[in-house]
Protein backbone atom coordinates (compact mmCIF):
# COMPACT_ATOMS: atom_id res chain seq x y z
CA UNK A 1 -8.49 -11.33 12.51
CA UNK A 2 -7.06 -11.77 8.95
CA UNK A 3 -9.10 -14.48 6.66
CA UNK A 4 -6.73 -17.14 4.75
CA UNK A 5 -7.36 -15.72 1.43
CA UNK A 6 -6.34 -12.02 2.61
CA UNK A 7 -3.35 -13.71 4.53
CA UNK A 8 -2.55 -15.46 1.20
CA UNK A 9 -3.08 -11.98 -0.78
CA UNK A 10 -0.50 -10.21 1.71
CA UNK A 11 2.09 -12.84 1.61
CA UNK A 12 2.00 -13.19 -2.19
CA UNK A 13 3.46 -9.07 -2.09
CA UNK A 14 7.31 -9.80 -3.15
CA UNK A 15 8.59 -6.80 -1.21
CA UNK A 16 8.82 -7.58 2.70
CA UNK A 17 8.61 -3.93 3.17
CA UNK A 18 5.42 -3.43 0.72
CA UNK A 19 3.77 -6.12 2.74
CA UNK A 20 4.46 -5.64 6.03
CA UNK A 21 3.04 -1.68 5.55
CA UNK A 22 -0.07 -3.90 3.79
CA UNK A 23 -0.24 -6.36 6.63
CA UNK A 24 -0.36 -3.20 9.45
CA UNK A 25 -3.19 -1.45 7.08
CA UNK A 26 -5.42 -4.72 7.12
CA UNK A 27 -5.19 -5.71 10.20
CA UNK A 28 -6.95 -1.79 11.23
CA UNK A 29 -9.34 -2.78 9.12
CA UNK A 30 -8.58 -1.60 5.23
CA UNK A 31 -9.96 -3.92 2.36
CA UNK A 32 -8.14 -5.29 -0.69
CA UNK A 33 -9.91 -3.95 -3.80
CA UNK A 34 -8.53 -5.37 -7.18
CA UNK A 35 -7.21 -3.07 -9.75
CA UNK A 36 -9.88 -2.70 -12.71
CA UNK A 37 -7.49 -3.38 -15.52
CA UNK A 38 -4.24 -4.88 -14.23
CA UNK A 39 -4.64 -7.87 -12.08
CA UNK A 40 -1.24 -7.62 -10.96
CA UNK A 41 -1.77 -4.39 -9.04
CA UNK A 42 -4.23 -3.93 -6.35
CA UNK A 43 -5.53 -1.13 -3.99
CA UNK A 44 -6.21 -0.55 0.06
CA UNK A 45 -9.67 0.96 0.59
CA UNK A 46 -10.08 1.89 4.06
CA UNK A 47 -14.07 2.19 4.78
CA UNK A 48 -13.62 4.91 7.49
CA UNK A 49 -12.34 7.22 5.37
CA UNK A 50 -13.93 6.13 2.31
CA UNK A 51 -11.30 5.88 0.31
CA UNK A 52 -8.38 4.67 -1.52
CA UNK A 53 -5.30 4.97 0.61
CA UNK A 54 -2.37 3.03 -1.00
CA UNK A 55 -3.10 2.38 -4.80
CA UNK A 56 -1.35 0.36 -7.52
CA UNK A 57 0.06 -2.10 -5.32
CA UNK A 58 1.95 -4.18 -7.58
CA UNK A 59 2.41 -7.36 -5.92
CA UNK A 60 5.22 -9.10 -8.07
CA UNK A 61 7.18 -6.12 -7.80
CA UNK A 62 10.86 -6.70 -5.66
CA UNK A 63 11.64 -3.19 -6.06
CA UNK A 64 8.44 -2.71 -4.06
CA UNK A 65 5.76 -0.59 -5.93
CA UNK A 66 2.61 1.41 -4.59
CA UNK A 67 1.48 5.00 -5.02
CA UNK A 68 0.22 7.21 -2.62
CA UNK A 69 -1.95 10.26 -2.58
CA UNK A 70 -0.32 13.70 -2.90
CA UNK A 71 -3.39 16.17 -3.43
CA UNK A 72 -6.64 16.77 -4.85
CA UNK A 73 -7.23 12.66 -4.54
CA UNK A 74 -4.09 12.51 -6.92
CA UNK A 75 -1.74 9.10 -6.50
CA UNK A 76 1.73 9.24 -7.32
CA UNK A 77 4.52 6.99 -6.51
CA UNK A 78 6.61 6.94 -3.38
CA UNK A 79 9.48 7.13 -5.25
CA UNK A 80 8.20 10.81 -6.67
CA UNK A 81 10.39 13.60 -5.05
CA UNK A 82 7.62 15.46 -3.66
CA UNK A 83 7.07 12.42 -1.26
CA UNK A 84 10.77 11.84 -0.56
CA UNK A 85 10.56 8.78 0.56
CA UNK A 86 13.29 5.92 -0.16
CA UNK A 87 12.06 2.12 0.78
CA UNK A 88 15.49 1.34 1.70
CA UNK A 89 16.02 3.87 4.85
CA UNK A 90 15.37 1.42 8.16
CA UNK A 91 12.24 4.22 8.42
CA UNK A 92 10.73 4.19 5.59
CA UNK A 93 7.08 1.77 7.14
CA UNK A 94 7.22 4.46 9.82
CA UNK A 95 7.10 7.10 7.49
CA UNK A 96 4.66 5.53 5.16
CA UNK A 97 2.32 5.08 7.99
CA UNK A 98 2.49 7.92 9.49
CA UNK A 99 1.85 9.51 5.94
CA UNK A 100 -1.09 7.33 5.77
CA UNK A 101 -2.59 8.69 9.08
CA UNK A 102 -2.86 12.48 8.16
C-alpha cells in the first residue's frame, strides 16, 4: 500500500509515462529520495538492491525526464543512444522495466 503523500509525489510527475514506470517501482517497494540540490528532480532507491535505480526524475518535466544507469554506477539519460530508448514507442514502460530488472 502507497501512503497519501507518496500517492501525491507520483501524481504530481507531469509525464503519464514517467509516472506510471514510478507508480510500478513503488508499489515493489522502491523509496522516493529527494535530489540534494534540485528540488525539482528526485530519485528511486530500491533497498534490496541498495541503490539508486532511476535518478533525476524531474517531475515538472512533459517531455518526461529520468536517467538511468549505464555502467560503473554511471546515470545517463534515456534519451542517450546507448540506451535507445524513445518514450513515445507504445513499449517503451516495458522496456524501461525490464531494463530496471537486470
Amino acid at each position: 500500500m502507497v501512503s497519501i503523500g507518496v500517492s501525491k509525489k507520483i501524481d504530481s510527475i507531469a509525464h503519464p509515462k514517467v509516472r506510471n514506470i514510478v507508480r510500478i517501482c513503488v508499489e515493489q517497494g522502491c523509496m522516493f529520495k529527494p535530489h540534494p540540490s534540485n528540488p525539482n528532480l528526485v530519485h528511486l532507491f530500491d533497498p534490496v538492491q541498495r541503490k539508486k535505480i532511476i535518478g533525476d526524475i524531474n517531475l515538472l518535466s512533459e517531455r518526461g525526464y529520468f536517467t538511468l544507469e549505464v555502467n560503473n554506477g554511471r546515470f545517463k539519460t534515456f534519451r542517450n543512444e546507448i540506451l535507445g530508448l524513445d518514450i513515445n514507442h507504445e513499449n517503451f514502460e516495458e522496456h524501461v522495466l525490464k531494463r530496471l530488472k537486470r
